[in-house]
N, C-alpha and C. Protein backbone atom coordinates (compact mmCIF):
# COMPACT_ATOMS: atom_id res chain seq x y z
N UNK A 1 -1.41 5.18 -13.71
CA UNK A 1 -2.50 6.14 -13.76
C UNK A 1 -1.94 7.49 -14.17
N UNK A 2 -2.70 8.26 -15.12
CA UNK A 2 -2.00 8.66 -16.04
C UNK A 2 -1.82 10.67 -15.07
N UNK A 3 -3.18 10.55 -13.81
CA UNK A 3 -3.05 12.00 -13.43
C UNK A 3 -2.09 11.38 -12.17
N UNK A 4 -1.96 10.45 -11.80
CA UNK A 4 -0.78 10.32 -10.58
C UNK A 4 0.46 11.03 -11.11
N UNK A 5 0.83 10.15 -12.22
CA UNK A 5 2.52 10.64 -13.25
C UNK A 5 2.43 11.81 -13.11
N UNK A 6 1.20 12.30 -13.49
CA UNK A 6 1.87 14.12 -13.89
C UNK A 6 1.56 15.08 -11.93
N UNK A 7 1.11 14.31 -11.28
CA UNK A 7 1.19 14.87 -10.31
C UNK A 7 2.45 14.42 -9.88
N UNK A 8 3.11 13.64 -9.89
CA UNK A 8 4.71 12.93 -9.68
C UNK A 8 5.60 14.14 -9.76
N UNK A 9 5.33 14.30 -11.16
CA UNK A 9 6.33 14.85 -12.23
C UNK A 9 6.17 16.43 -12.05
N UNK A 10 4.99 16.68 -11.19
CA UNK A 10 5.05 18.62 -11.25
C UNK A 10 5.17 18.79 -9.94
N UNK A 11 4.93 17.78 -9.25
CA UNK A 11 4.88 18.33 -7.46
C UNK A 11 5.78 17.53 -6.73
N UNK A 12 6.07 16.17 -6.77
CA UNK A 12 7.33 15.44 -6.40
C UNK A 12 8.26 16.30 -6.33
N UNK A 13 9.03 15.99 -5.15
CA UNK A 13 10.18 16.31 -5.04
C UNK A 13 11.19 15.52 -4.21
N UNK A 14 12.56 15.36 -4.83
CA UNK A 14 13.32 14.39 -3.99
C UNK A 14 13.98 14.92 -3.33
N UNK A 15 14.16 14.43 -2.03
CA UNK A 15 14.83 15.03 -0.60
C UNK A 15 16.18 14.18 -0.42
N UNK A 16 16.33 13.25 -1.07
CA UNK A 16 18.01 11.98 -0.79
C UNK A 16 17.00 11.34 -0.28
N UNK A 17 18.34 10.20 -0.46
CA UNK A 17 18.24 8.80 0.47
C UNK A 17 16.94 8.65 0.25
N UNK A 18 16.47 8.53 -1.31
CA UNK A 18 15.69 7.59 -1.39
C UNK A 18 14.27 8.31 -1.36
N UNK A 19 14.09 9.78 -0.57
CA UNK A 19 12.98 9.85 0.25
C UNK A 19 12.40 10.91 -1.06
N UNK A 20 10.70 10.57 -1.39
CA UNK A 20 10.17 10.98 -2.48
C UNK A 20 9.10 11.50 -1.78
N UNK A 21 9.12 13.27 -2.32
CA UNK A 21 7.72 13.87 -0.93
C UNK A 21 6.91 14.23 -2.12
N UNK A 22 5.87 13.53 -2.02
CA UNK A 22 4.49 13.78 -2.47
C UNK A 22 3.41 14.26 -1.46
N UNK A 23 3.63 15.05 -0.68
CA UNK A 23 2.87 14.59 0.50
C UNK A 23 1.78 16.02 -0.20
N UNK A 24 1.42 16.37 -0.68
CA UNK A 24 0.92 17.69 -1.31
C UNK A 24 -0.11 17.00 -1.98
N UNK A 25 -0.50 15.46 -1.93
CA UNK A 25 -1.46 14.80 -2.65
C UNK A 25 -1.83 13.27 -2.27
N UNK A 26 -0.57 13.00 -1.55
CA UNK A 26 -0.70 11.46 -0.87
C UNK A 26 -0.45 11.42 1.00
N UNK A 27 0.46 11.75 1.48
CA UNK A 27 1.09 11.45 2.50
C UNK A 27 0.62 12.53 3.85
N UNK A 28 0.29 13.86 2.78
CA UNK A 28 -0.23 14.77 4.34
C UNK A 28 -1.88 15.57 3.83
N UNK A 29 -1.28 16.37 2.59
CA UNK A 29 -2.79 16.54 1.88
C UNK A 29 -2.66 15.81 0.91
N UNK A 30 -4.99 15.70 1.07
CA UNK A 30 -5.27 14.65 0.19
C UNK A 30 -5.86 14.98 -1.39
N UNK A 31 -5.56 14.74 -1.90
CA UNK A 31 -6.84 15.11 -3.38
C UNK A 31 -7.85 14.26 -3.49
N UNK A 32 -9.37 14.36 -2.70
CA UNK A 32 -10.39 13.51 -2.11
C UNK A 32 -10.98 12.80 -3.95
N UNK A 33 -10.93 13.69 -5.00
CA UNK A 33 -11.19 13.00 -6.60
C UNK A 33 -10.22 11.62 -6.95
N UNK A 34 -9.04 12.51 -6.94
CA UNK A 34 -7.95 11.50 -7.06
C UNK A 34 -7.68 10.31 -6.40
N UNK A 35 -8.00 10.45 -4.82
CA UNK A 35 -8.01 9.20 -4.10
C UNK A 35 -8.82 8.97 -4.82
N UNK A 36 -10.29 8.89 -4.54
CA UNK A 36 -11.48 7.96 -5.05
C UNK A 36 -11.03 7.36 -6.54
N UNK A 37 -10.78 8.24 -7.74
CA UNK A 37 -10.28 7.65 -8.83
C UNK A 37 -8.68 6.27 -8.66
N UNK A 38 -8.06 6.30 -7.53
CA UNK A 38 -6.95 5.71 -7.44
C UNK A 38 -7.56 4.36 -6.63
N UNK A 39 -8.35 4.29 -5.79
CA UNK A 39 -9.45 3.23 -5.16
C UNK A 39 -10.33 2.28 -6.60
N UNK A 40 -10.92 3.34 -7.22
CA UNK A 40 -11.70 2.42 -8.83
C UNK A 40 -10.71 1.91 -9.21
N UNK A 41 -8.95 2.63 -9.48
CA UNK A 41 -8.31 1.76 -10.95
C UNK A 41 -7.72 0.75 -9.86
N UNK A 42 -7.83 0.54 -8.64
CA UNK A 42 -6.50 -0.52 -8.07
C UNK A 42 -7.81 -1.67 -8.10
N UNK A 43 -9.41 -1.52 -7.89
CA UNK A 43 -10.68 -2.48 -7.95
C UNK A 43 -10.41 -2.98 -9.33
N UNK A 44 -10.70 -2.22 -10.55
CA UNK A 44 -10.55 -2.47 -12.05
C UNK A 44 -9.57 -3.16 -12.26
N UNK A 45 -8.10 -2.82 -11.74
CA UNK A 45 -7.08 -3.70 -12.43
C UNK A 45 -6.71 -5.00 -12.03
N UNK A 46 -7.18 -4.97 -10.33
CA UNK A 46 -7.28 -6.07 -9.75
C UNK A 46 -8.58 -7.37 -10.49
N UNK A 47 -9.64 -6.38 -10.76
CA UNK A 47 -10.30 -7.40 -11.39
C UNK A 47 -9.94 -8.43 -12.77
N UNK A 48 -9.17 -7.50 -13.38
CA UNK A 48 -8.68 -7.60 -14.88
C UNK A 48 -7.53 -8.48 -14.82
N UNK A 49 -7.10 -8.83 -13.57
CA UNK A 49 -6.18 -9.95 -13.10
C UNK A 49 -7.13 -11.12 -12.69
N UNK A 50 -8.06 -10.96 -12.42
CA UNK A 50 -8.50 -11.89 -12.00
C UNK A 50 -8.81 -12.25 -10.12
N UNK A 51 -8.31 -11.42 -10.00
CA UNK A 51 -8.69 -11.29 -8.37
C UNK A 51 -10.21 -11.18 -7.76
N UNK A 52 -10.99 -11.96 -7.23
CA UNK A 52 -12.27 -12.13 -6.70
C UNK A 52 -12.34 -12.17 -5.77
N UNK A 53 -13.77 -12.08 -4.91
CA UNK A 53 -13.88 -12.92 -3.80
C UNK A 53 -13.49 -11.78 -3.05
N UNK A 54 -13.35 -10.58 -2.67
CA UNK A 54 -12.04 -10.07 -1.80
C UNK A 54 -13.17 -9.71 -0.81
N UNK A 55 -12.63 -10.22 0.37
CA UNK A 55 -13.88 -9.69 1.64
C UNK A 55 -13.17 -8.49 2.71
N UNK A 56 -11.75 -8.06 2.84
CA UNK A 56 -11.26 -7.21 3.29
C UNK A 56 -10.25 -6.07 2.73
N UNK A 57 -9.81 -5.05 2.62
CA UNK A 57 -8.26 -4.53 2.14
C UNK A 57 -7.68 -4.46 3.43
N UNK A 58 -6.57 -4.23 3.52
CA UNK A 58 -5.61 -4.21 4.49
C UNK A 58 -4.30 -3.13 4.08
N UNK A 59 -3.99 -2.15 5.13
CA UNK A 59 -2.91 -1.14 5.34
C UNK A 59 -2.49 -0.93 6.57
N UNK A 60 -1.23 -0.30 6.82
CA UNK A 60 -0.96 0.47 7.43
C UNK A 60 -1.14 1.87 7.60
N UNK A 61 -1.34 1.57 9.25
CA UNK A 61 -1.63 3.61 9.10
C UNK A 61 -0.36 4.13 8.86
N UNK A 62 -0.35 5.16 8.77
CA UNK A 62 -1.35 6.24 8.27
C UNK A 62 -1.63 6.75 6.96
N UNK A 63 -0.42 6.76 6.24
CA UNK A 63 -0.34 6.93 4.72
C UNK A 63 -1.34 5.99 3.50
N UNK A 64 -1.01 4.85 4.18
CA UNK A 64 -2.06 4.11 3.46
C UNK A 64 -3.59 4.13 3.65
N UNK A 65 -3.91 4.63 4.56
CA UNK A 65 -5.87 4.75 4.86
C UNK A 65 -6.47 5.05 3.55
N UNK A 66 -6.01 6.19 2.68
CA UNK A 66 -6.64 6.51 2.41
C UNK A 66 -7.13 5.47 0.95
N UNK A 67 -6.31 5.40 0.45
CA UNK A 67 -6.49 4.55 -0.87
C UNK A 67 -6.53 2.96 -0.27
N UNK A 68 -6.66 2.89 0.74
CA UNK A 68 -7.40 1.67 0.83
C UNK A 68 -8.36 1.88 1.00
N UNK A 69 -8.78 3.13 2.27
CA UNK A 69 -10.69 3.01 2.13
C UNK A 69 -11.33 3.41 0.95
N UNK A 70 -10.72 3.73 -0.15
CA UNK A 70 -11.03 4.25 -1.39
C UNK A 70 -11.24 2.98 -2.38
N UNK A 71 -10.48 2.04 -1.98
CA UNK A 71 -10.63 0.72 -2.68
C UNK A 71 -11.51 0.01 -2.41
N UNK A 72 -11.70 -0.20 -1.01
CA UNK A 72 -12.56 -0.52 0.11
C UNK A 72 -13.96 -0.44 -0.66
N UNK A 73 -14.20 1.33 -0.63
CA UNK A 73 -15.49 1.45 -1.38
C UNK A 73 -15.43 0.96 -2.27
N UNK A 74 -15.11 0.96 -3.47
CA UNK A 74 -14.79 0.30 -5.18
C UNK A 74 -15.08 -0.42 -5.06
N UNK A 75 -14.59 -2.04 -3.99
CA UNK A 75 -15.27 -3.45 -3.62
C UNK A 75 -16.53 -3.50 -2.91
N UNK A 76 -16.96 -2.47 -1.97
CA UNK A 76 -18.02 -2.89 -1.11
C UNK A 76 -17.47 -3.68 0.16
N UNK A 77 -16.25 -3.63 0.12
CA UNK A 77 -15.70 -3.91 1.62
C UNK A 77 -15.26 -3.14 2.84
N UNK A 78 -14.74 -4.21 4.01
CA UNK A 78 -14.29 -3.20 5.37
C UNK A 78 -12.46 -3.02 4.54
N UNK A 79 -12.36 -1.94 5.14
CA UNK A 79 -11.00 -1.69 5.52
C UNK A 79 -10.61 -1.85 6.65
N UNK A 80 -9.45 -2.57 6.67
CA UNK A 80 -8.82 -2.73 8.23
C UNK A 80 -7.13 -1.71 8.18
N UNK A 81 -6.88 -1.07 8.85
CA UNK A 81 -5.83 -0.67 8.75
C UNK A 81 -5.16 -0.71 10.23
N UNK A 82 -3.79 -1.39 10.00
CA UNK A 82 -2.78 -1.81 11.36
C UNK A 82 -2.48 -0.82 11.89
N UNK A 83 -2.77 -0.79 13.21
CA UNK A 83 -2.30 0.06 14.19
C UNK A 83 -0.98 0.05 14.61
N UNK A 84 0.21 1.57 15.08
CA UNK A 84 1.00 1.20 15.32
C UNK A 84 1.54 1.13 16.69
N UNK A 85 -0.09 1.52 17.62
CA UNK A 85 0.68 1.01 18.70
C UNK A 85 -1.05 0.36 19.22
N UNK A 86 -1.07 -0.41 20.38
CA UNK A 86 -2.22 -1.06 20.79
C UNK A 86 -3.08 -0.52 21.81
N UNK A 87 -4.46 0.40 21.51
CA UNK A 87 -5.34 0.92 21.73
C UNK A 87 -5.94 -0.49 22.66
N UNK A 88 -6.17 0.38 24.22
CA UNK A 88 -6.59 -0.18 25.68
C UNK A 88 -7.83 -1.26 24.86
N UNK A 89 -9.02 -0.88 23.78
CA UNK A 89 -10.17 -1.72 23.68
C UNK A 89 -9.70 -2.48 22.60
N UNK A 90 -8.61 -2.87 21.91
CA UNK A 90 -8.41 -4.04 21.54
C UNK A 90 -7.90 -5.46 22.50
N UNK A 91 -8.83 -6.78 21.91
CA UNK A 91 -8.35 -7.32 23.04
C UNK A 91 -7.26 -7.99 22.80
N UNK A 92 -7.05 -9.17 23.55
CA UNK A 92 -5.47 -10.04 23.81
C UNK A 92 -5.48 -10.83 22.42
N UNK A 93 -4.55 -11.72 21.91
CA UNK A 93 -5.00 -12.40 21.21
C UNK A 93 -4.32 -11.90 20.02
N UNK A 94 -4.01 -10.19 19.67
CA UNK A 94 -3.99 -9.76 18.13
C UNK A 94 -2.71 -10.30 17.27
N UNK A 95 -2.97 -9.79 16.49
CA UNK A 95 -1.63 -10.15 15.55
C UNK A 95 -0.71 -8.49 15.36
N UNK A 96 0.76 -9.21 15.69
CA UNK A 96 1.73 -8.52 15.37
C UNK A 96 2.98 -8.54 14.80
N UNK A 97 3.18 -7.02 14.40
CA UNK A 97 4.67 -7.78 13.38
C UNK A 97 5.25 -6.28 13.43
N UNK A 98 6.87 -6.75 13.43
CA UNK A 98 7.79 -5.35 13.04
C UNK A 98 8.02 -5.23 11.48
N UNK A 99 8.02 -3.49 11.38
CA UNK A 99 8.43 -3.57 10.01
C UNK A 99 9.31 -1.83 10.05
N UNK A 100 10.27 -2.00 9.15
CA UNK A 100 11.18 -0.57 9.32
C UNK A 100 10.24 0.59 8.91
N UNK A 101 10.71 1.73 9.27
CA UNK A 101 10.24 2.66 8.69
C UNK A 101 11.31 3.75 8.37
N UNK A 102 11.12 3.90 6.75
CA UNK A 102 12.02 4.37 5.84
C UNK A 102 11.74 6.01 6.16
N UNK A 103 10.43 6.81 6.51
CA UNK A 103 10.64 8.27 6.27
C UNK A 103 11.00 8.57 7.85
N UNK A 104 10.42 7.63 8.71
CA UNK A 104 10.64 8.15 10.23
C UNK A 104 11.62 7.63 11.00
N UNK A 105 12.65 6.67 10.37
CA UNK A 105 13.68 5.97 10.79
C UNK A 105 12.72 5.03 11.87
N UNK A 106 13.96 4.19 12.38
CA UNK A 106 13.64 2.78 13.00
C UNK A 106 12.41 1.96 13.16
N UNK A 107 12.06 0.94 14.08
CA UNK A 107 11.65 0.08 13.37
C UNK A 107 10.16 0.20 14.30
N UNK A 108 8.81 -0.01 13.85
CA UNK A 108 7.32 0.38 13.67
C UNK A 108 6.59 -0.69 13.99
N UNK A 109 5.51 -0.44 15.39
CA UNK A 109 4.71 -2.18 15.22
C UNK A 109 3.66 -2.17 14.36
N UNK A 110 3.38 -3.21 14.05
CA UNK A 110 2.03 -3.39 12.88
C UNK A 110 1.36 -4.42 13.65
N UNK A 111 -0.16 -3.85 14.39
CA UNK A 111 -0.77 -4.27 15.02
C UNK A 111 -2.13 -4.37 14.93
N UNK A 112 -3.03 -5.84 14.59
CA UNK A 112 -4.40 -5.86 14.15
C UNK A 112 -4.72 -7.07 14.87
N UNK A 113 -6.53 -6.15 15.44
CA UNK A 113 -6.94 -6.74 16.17
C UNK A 113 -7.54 -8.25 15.36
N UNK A 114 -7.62 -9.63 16.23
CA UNK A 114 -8.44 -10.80 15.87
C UNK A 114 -9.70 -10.27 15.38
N UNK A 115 -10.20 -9.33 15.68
CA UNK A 115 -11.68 -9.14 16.36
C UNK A 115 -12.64 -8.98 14.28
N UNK A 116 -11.63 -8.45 13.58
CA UNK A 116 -11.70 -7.92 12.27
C UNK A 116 -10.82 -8.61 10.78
N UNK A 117 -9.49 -9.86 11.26
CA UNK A 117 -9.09 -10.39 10.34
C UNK A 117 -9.23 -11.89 10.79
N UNK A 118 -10.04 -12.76 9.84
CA UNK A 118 -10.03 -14.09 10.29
C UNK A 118 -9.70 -14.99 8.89
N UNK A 119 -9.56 -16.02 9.42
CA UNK A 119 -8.71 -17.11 8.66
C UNK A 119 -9.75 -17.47 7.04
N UNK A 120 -11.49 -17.13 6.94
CA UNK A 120 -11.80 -16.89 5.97
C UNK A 120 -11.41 -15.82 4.88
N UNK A 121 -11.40 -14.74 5.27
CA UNK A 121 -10.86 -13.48 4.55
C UNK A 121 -10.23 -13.63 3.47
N UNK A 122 -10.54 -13.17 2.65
CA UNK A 122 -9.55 -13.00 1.30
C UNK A 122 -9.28 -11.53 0.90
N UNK A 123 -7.80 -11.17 1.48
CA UNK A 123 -7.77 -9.90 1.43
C UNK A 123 -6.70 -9.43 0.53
N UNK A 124 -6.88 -8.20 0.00
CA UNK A 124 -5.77 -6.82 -0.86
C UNK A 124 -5.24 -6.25 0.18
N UNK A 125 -4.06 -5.94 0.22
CA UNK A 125 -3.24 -5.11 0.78
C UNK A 125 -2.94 -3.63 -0.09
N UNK A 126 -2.97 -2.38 0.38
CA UNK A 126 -2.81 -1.69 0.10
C UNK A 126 -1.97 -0.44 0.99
N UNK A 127 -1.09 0.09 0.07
CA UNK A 127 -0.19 1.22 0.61
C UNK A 127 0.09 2.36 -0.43
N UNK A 128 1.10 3.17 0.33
CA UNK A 128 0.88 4.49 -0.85
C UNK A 128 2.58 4.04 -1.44
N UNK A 129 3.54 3.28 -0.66
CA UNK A 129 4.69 3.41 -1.65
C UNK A 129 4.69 1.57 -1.23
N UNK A 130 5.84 1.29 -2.78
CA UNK A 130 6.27 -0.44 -2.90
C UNK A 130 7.80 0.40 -2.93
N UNK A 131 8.81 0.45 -2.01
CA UNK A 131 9.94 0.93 -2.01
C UNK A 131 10.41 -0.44 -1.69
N UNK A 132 11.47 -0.55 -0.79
CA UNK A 132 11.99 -2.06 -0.08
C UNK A 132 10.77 -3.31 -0.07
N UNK A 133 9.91 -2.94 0.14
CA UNK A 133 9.00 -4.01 0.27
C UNK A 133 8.76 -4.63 1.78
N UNK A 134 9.74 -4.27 2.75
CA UNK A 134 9.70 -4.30 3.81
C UNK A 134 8.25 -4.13 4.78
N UNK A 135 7.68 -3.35 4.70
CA UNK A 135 6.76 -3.23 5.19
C UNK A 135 5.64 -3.76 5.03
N UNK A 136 5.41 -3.83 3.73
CA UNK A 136 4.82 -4.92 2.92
C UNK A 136 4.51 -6.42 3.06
N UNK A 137 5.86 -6.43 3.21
CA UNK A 137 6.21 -7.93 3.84
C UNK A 137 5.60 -8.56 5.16
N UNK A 138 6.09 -7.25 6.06
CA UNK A 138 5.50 -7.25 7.48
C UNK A 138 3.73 -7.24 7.31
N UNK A 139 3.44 -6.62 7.02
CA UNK A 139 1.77 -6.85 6.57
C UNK A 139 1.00 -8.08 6.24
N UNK A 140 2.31 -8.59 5.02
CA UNK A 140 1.52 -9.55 4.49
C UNK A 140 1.45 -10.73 5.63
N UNK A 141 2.70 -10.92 6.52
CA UNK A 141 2.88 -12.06 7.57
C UNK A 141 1.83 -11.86 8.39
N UNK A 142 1.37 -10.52 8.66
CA UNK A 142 0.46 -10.59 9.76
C UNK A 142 -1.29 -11.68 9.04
N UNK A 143 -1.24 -10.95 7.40
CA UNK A 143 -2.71 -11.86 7.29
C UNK A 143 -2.09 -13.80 7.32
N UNK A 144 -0.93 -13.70 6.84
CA UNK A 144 -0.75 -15.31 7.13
C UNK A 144 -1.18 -15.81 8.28
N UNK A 145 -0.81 -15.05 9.37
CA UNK A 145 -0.50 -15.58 11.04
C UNK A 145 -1.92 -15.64 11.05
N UNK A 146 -3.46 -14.79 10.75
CA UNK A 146 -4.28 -15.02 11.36
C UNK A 146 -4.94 -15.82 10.38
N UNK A 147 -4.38 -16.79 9.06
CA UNK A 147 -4.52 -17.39 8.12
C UNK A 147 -5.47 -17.23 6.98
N UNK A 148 -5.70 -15.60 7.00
CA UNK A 148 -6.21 -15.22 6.01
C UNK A 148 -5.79 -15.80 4.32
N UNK A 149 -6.18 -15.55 3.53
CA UNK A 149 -5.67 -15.26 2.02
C UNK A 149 -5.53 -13.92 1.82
N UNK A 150 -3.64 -13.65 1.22
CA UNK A 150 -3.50 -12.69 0.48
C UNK A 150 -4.29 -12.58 -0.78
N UNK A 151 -4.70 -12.03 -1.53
CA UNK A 151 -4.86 -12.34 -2.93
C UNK A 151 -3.96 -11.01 -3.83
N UNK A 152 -3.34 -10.35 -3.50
CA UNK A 152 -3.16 -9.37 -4.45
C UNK A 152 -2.38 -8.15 -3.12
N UNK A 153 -1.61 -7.38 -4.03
CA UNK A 153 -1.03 -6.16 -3.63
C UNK A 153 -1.02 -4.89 -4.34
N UNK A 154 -1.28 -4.15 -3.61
CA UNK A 154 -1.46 -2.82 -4.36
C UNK A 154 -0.93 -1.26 -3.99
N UNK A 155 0.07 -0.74 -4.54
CA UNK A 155 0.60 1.18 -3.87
C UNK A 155 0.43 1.54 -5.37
N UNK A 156 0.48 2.61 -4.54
CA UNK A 156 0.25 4.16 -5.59
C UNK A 156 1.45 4.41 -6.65
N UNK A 157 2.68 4.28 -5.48
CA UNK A 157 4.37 4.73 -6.71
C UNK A 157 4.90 3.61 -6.05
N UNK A 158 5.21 3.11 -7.04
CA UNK A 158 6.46 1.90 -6.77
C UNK A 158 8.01 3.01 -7.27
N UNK A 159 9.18 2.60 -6.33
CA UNK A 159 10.17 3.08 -6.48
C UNK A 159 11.16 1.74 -7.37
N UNK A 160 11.26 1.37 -8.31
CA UNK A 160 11.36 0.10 -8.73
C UNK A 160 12.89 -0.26 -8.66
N UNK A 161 13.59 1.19 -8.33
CA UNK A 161 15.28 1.16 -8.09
C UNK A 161 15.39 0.14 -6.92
N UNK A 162 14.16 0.82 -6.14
CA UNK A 162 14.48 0.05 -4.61
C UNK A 162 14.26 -1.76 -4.50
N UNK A 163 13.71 -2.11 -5.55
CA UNK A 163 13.99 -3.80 -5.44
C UNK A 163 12.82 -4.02 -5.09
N UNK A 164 11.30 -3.45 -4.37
CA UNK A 164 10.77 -4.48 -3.47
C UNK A 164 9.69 -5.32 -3.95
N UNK A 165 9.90 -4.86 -5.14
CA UNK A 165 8.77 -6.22 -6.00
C UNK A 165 9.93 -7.64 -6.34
N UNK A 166 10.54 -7.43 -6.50
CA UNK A 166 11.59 -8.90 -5.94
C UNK A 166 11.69 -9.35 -4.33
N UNK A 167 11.50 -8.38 -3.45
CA UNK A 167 11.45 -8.99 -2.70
C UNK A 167 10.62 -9.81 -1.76
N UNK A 168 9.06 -8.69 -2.93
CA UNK A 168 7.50 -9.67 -2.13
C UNK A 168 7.27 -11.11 -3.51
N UNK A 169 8.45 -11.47 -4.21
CA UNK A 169 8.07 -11.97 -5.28
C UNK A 169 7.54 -13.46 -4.47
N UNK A 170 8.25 -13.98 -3.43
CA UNK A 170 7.74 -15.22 -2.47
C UNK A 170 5.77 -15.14 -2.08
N UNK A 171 5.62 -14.22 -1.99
CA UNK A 171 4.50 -14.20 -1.82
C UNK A 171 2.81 -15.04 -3.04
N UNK A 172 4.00 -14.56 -4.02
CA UNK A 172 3.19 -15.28 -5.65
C UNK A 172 1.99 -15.10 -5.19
N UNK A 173 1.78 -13.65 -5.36
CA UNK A 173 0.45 -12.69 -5.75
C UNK A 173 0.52 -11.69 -6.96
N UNK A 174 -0.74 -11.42 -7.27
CA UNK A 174 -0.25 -9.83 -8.33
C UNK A 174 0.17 -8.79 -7.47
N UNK A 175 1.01 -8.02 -8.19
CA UNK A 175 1.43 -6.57 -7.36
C UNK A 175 0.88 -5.49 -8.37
N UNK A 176 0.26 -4.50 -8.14
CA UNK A 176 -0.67 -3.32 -8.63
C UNK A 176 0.01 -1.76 -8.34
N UNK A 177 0.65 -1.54 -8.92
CA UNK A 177 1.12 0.09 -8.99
C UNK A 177 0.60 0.74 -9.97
N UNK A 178 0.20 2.18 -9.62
CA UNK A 178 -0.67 3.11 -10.46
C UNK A 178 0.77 4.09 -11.04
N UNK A 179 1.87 4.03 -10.07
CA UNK A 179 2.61 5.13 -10.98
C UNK A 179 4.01 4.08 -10.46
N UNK A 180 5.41 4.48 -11.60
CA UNK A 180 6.28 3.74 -11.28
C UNK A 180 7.55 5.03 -11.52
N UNK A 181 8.36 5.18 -10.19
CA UNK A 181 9.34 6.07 -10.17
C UNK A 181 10.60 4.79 -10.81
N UNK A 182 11.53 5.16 -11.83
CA UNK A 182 12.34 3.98 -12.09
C UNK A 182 13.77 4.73 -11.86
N UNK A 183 14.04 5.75 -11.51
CA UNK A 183 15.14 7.07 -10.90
C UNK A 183 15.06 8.30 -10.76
N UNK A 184 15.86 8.88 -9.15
CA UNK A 184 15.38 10.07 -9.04
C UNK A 184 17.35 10.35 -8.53
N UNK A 185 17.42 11.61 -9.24
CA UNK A 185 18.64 11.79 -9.46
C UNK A 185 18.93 13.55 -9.66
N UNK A 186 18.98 14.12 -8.34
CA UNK A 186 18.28 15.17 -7.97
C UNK A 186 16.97 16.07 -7.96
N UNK A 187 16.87 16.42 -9.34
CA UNK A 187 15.35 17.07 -9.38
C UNK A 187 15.12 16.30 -10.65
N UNK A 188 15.31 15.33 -10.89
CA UNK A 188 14.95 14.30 -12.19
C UNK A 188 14.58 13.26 -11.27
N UNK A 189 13.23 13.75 -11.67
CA UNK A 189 12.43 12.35 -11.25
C UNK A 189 12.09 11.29 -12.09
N UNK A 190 11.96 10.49 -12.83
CA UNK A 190 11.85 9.56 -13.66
C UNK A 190 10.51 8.65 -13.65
N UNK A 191 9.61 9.13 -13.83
CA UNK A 191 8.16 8.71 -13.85
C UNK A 191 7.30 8.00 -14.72
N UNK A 192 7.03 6.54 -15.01
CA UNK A 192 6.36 6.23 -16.08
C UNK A 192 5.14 5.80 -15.53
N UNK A 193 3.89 5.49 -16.33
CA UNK A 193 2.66 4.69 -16.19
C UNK A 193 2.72 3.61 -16.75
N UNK A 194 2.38 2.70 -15.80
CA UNK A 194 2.79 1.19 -16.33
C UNK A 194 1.41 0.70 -17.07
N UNK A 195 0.50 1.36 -17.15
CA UNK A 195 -0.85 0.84 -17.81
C UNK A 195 -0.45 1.30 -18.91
N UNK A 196 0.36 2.03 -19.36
CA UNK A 196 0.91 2.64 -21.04
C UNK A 196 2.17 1.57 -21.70
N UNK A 197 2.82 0.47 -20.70
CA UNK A 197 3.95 -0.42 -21.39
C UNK A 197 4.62 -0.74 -20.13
């Protein structure tokens, strides 16, 4: 997506180890156009793959809410997004899974109630980064366990140095990135749009 890149490329900034702060548009403030436009192209491209049927999206809080409920709308579906710790009115029964967390160090529960993912569902996953894939991963196990269908994956910047589209490659779904960081090597960020090649 061609206004993500140039928001990458003028407001990104790399901190080391990996860590890419966009948060000026994704992670703390939001750009309420841009989400909504980043919700239509992940519906559009998903369709243009061939992905149907989708009766839920699925994220983690907090970073991811937003461009999933943005997708959410685009389909006409619920958003469910995993909690990371377990709120007294969910009941027994839920599904859970560990997954690391790369900006806040150690390791994060991913927790969703029965009450909202069931074994009909055919759901998108959505997040704001595809870095390790780790988390990702952890997500996707949780719709297995309550025997949903994945159908598809979808973030905003894939970091593609970091490997983690090889590492959700077991999954044999589409994976959907709107912007692709391919090196960041102090204040060279390296930014392409993959809908351009």
């Amino acid at each position: 997506m061609k206004a993500i890149v140039e928001r990458i490329r003028t407001e990104g900034k790399n901190l080391g180890s990996g860590i890419l702060k966009v948060d000026s548009f994704v992670n703390h403030q939001l750009d309420p156009a841009l989400t909504v436009e980043m919700g239509q192209a992940f519906a559009r491209r998903f369709a243009a793959l061939g992905v149907t049927g989708i009766t839920k999206i699925i994220t983690a809080e907090v970073s991811g809410i937003a461009p999933a409920l943005t997708t959410a709308m685009a389909l006409g579906v619920p958003a469910i997004y995993a909690r990371k710790s377990r709120p007294i009115t969910m009941p027994s029964g839920y599904f859970r899974a560990e997954a690391p967390s790369h900006t806040k160090g150690g390791i994060v529960d991913l927790i969703v109630s029965p009450e909202y993912l069931h074994p009909d569902d055919r759901v998108i996953l959505i997040d704001d980064f595809l870095a390790t894939g780790l988390t990702i991963d952890a997500l996707a196990s949780l719709v297995a366990e309550c025997g949903a269908t994945l159908c598809g994956i979808g973030c905003i910047i894939e970091k593609s140095f970091e490997q983690g589209r090889a590492r959700l490659a077991h999954l044999n779904v589409p994976i959907v990135t709107l912007a692709i960081v391919t090196s960041m090597e102090g204040d060279d960020i390296v930014v392409v749009n993959p809908e351009e090649g």
